[in-house]
PDB file of N, CA and C in Angstrom:
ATOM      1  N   UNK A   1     -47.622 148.415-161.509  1.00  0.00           N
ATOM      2  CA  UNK A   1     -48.011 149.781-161.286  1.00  0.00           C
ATOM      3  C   UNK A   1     -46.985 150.463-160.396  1.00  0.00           C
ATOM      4  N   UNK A   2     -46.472 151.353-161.036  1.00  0.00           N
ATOM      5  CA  UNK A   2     -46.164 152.333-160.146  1.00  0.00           C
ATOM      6  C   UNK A   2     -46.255 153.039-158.960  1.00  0.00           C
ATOM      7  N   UNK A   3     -45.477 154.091-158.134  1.00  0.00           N
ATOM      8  CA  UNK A   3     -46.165 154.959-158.014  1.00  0.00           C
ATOM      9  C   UNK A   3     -46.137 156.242-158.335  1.00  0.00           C
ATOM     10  N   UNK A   4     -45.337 156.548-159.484  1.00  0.00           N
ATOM     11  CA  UNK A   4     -45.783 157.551-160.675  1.00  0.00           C
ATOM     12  C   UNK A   4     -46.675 157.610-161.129  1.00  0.00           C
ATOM     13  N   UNK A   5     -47.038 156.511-161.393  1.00  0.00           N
ATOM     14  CA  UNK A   5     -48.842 156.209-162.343  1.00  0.00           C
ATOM     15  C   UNK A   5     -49.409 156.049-161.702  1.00  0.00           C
ATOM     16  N   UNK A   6     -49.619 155.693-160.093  1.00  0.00           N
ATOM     17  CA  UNK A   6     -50.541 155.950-159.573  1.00  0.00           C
ATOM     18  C   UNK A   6     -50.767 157.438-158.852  1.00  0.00           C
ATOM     19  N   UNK A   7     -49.942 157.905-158.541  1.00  0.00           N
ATOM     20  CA  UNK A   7     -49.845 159.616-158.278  1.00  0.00           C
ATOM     21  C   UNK A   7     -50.775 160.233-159.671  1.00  0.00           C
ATOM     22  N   UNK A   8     -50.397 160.066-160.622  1.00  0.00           N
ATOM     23  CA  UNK A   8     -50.949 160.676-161.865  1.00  0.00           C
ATOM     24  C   UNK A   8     -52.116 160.415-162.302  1.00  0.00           C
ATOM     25  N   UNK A   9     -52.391 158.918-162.095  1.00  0.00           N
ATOM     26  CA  UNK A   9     -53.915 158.519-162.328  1.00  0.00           C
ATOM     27  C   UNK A   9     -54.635 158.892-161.486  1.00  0.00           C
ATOM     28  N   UNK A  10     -54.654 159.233-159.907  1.00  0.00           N
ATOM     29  CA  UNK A  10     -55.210 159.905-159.231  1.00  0.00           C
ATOM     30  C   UNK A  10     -55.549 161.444-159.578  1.00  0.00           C
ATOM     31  N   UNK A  11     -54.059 162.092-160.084  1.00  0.00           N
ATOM     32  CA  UNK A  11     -54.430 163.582-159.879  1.00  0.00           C
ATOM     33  C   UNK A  11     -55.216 163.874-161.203  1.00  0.00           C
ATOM     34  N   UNK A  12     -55.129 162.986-162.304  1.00  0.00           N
ATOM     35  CA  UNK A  12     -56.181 163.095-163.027  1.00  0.00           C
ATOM     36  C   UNK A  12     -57.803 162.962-162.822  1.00  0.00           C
ATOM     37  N   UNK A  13     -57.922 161.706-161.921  1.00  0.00           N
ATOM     38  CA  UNK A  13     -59.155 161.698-161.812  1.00  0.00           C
ATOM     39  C   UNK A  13     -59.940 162.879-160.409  1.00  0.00           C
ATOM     40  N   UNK A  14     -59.127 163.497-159.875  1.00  0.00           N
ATOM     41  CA  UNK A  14     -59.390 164.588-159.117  1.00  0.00           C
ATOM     42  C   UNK A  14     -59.127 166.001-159.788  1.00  0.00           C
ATOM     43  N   UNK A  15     -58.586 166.105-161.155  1.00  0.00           N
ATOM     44  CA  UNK A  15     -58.460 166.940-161.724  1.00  0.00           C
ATOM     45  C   UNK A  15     -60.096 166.781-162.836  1.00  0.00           C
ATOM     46  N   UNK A  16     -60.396 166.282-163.457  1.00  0.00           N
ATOM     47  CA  UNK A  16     -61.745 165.684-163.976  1.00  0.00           C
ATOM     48  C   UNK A  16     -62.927 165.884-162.668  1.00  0.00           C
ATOM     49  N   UNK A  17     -62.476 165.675-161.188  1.00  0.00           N
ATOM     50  CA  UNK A  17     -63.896 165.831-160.830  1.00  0.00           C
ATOM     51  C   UNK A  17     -63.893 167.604-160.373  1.00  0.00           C
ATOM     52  N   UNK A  18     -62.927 167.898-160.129  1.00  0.00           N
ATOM     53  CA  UNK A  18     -62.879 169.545-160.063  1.00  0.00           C
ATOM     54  C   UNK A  18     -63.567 170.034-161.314  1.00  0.00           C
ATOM     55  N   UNK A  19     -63.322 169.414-162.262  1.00  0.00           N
ATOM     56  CA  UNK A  19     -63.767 170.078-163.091  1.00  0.00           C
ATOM     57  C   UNK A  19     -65.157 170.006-163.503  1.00  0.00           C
ATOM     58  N   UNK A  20     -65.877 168.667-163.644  1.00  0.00           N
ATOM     59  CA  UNK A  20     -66.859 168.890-163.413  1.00  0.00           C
ATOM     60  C   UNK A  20     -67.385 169.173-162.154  1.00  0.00           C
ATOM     61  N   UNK A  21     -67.383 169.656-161.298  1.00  0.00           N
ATOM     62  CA  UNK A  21     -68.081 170.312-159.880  1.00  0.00           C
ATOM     63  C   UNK A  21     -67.713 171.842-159.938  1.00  0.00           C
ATOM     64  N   UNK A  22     -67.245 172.460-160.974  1.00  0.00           N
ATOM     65  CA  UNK A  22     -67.224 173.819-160.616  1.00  0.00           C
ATOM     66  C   UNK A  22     -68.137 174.275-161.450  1.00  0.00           C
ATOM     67  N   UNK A  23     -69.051 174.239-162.683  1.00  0.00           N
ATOM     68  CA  UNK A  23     -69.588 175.419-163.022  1.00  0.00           C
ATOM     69  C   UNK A  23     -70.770 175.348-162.050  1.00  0.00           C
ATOM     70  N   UNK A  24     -71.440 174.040-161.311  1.00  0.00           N
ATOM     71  CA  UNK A  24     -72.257 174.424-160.312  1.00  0.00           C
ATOM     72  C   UNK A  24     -71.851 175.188-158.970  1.00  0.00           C
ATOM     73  N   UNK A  25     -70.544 174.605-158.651  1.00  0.00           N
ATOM     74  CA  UNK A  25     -70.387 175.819-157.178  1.00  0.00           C
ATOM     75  C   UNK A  25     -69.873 176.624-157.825  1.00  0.00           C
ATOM     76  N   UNK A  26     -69.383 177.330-159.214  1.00  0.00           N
ATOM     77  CA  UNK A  26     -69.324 179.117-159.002  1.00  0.00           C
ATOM     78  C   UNK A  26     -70.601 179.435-159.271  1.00  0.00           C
ATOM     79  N   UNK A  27     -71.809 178.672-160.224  1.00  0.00           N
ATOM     80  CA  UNK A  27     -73.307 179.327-160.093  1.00  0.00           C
ATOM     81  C   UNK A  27     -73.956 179.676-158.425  1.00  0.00           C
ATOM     82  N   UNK A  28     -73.281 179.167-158.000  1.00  0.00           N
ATOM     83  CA  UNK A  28     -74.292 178.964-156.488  1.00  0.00           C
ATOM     84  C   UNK A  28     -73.319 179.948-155.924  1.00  0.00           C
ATOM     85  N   UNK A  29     -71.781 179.730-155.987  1.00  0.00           N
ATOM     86  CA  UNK A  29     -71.356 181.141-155.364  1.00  0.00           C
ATOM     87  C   UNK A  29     -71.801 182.425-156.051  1.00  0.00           C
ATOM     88  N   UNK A  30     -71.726 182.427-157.389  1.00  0.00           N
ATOM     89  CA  UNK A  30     -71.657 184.214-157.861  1.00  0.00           C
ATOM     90  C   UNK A  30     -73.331 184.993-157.542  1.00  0.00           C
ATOM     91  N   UNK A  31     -74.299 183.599-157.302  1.00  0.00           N
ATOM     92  CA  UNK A  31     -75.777 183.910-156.733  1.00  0.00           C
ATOM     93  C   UNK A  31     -75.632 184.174-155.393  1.00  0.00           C
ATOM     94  N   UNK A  32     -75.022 183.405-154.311  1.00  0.00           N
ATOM     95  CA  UNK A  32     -75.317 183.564-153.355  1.00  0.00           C
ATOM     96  C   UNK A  32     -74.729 184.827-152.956  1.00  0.00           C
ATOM     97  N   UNK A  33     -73.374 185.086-153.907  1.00  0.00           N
ATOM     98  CA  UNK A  33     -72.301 186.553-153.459  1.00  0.00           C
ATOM     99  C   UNK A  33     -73.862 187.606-153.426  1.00  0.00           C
ATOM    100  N   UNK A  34     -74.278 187.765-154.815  1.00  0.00           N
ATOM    101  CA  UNK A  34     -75.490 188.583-155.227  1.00  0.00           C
ATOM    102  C   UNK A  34     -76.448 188.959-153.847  1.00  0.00           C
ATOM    103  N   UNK A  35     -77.071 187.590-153.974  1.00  0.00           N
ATOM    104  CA  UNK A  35     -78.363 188.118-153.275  1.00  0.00           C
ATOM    105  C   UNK A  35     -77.971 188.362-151.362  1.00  0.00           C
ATOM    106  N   UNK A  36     -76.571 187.551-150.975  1.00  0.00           N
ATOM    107  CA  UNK A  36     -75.856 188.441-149.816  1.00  0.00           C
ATOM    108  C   UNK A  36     -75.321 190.096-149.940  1.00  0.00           C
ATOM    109  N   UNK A  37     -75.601 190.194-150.852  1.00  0.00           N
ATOM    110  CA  UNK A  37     -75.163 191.885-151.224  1.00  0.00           C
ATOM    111  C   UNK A  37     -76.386 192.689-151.239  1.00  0.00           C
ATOM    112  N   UNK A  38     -77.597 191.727-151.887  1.00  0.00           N
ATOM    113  CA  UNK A  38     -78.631 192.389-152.067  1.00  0.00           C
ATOM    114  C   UNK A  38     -79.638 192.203-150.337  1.00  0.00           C
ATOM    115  N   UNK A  39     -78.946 191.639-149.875  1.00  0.00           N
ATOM    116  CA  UNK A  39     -79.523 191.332-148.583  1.00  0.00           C
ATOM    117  C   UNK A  39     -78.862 192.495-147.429  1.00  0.00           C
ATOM    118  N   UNK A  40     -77.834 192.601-147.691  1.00  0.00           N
ATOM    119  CA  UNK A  40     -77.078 193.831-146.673  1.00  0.00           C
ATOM    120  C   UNK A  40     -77.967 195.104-147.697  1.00  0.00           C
ATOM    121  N   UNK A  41     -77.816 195.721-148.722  1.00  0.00           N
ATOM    122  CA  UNK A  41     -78.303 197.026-149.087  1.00  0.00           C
ATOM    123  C   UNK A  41     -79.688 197.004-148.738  1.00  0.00           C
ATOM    124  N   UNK A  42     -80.472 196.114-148.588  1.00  0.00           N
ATOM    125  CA  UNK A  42     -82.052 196.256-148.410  1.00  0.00           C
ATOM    126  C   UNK A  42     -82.382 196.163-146.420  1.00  0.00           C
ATOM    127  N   UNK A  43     -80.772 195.409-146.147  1.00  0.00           N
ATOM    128  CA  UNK A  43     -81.295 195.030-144.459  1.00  0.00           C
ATOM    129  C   UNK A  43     -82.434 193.740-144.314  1.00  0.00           C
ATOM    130  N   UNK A  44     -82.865 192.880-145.317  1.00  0.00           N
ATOM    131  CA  UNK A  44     -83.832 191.825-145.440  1.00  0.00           C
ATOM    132  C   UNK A  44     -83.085 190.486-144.847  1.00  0.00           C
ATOM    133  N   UNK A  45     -83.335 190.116-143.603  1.00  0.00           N
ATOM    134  CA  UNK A  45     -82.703 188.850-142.964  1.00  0.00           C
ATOM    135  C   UNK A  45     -83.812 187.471-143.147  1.00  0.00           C
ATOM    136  N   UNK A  46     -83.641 187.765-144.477  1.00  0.00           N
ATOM    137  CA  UNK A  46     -84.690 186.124-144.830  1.00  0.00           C
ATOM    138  C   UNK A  46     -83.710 185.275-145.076  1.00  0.00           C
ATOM    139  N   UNK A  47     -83.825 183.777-144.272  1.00  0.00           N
ATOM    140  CA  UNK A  47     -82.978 182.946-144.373  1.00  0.00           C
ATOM    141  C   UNK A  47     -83.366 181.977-145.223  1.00  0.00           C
ATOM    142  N   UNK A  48     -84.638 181.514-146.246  1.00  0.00           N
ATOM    143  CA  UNK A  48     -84.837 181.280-147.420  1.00  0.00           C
ATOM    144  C   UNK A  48     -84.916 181.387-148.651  1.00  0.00           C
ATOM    145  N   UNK A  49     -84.378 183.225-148.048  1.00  0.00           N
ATOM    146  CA  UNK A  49     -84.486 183.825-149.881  1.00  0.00           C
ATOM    147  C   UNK A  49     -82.869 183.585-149.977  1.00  0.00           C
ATOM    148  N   UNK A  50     -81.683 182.944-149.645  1.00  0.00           N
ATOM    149  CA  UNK A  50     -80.898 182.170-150.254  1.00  0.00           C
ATOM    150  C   UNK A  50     -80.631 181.550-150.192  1.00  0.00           C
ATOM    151  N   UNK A  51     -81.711 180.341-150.240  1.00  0.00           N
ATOM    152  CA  UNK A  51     -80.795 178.999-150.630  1.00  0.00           C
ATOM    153  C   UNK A  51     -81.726 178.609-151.876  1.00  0.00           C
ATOM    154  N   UNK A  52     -83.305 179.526-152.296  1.00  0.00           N
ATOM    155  CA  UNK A  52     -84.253 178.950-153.322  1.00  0.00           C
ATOM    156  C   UNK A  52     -83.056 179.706-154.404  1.00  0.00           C
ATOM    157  N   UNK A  53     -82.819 180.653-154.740  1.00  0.00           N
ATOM    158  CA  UNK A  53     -82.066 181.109-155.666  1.00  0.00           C
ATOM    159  C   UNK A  53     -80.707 180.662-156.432  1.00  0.00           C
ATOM    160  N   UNK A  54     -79.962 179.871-155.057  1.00  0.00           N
ATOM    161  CA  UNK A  54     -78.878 179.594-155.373  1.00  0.00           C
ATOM    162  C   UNK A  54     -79.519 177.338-155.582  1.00  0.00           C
ATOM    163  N   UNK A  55     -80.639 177.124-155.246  1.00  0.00           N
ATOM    164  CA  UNK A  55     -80.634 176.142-155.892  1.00  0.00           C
ATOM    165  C   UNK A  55     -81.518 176.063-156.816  1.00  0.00           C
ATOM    166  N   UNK A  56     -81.588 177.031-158.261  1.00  0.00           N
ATOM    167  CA  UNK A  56     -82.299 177.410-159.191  1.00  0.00           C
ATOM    168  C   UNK A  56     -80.827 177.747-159.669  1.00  0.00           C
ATOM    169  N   UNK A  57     -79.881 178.050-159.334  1.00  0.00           N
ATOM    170  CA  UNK A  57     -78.814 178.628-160.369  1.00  0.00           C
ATOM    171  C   UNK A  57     -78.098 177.267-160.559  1.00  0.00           C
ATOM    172  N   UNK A  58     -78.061 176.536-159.653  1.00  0.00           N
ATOM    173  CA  UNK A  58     -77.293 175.195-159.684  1.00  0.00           C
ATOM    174  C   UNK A  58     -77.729 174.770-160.495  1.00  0.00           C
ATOM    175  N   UNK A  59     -79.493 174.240-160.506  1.00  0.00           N
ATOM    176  CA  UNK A  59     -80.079 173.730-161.621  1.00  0.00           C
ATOM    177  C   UNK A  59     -80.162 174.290-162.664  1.00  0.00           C
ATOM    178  N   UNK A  60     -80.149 175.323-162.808  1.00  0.00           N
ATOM    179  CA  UNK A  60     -80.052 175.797-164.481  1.00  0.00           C
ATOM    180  C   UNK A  60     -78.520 175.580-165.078  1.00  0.00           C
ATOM    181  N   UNK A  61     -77.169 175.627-163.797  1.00  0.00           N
ATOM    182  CA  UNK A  61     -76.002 175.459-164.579  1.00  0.00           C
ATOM    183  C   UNK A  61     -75.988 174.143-164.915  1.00  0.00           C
ATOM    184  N   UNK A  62     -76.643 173.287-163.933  1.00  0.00           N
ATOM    185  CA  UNK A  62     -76.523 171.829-164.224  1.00  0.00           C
ATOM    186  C   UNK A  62     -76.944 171.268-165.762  1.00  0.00           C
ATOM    187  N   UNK A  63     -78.208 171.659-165.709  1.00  0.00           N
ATOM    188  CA  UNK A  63     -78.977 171.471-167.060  1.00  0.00           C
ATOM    189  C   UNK A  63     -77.779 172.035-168.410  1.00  0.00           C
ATOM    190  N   UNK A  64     -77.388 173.483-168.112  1.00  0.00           N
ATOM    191  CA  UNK A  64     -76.661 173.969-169.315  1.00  0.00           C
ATOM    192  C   UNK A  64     -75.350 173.773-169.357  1.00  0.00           C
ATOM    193  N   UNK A  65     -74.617 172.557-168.292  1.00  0.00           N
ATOM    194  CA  UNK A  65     -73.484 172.253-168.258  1.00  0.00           C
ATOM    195  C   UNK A  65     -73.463 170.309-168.411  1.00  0.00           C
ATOM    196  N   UNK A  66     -74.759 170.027-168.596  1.00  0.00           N
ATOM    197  CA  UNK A  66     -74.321 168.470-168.328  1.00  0.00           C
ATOM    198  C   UNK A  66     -74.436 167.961-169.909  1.00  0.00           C
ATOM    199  N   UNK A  67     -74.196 168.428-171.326  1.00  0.00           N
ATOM    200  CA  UNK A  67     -73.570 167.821-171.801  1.00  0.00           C
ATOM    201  C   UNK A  67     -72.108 167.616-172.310  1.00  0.00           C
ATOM    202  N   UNK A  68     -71.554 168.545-171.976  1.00  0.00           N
ATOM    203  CA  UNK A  68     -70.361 169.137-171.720  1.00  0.00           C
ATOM    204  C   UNK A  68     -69.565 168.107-170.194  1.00  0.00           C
ATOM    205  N   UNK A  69     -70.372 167.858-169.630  1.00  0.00           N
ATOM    206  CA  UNK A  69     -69.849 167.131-168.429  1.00  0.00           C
ATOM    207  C   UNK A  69     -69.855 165.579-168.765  1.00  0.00           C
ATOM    208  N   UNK A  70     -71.198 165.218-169.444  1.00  0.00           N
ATOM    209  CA  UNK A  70     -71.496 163.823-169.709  1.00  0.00           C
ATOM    210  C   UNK A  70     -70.548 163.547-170.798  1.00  0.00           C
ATOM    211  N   UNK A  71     -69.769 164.448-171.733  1.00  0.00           N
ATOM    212  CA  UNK A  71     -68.303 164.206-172.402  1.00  0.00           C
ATOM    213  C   UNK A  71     -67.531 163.853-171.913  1.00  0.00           C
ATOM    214  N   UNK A  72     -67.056 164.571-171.043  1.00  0.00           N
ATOM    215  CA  UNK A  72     -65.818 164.808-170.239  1.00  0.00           C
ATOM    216  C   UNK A  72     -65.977 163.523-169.606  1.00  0.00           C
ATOM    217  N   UNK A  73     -66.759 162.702-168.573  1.00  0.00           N
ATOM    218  CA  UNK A  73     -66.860 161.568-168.096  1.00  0.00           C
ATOM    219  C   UNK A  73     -66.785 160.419-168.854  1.00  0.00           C
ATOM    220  N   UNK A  74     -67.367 160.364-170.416  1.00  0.00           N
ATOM    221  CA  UNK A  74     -67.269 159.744-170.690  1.00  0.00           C
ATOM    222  C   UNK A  74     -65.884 159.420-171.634  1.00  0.00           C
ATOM    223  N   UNK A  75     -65.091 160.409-172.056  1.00  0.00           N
ATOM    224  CA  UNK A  75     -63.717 160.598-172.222  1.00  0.00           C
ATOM    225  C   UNK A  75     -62.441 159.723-170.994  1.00  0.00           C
ATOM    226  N   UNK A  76     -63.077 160.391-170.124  1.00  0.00           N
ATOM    227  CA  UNK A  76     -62.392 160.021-168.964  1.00  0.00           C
ATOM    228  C   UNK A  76     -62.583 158.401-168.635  1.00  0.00           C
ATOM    229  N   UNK A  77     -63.774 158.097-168.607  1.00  0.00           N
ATOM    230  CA  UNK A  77     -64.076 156.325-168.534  1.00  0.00           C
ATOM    231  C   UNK A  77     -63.648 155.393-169.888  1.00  0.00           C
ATOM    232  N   UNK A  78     -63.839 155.992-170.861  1.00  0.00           N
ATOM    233  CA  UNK A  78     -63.040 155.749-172.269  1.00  0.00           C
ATOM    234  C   UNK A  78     -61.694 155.244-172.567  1.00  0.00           C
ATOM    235  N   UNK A  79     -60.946 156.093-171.888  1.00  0.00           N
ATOM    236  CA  UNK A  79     -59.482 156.208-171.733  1.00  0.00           C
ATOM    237  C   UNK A  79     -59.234 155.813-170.863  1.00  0.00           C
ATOM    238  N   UNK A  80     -59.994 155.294-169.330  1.00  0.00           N
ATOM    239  CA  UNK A  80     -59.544 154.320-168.396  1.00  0.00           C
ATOM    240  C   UNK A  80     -59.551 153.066-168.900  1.00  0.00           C
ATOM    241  N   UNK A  81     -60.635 152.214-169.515  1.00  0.00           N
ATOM    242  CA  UNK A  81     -60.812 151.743-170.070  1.00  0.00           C
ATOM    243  C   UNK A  81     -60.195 151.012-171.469  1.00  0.00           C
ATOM    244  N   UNK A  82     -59.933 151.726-171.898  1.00  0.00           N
ATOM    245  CA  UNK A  82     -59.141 151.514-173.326  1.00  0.00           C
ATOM    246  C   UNK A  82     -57.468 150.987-173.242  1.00  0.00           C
ATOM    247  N   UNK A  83     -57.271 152.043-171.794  1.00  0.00           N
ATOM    248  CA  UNK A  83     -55.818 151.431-171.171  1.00  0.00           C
ATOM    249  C   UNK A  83     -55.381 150.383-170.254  1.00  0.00           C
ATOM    250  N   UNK A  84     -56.679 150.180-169.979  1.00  0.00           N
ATOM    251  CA  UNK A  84     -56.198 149.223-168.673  1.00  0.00           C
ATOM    252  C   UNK A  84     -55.814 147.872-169.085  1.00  0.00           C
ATOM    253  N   UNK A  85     -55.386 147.132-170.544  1.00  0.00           N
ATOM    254  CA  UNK A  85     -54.334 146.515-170.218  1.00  0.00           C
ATOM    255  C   UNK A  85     -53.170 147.039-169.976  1.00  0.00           C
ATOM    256  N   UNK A  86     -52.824 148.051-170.136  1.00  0.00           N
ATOM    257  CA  UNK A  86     -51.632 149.022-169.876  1.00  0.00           C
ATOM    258  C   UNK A  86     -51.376 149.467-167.882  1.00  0.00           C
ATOM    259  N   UNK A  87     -52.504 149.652-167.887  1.00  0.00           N
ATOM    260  CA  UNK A  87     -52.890 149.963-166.332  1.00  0.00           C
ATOM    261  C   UNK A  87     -52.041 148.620-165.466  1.00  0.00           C
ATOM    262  N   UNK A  88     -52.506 147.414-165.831  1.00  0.00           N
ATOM    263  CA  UNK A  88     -52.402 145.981-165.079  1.00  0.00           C
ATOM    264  C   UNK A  88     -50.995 145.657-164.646  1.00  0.00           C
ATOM    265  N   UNK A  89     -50.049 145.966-165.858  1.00  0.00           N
ATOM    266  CA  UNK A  89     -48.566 145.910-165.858  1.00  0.00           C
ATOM    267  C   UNK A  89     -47.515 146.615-165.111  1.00  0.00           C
TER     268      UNK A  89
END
């Protein structure tokens, strides 16, 4: 092993987890941007009305993003897998 291939096999597998971890933190950011906007125009300093919202957006992106994710992982474990006699050398 390298350390070309290991530089690369890393930034892949940190490139794969960025990727799956963002459609939940931009759901939870573009909610929380919201209802902090909707919290300054109204003047309402409730410190529970954002975090139930933004963990209802997580879970709904989660739900409408995890088979799309459960691909991608399993692509990714596939192809670790499939190479690693290649990996060993």
């Amino acid at each position: 092993m390298t350390p070309e291939f290991l530089t690369g096999f890393f930034f892949e597998a940190i490139k794969t987890a960025i990727m799956l971890a963002a459609p939940m933190l931009l759901a939870g950011l573009i909610v929380g941007l919201a209802v902090s906007i909707f919290q300054s125009v109204t003047s309402i300093n409730e410190m529970t009305m954002t975090f139930i919202p933004k963990m209802l957006a997580v879970a709904c992106a989660l739900l409408f993003f995890l088979p799309w994710m459960v691909q991608t992982m399993l692509s990714f474990t596939q192809n670790l897998f499939t190479n690693f006699p290649t990996y060993i050398r």
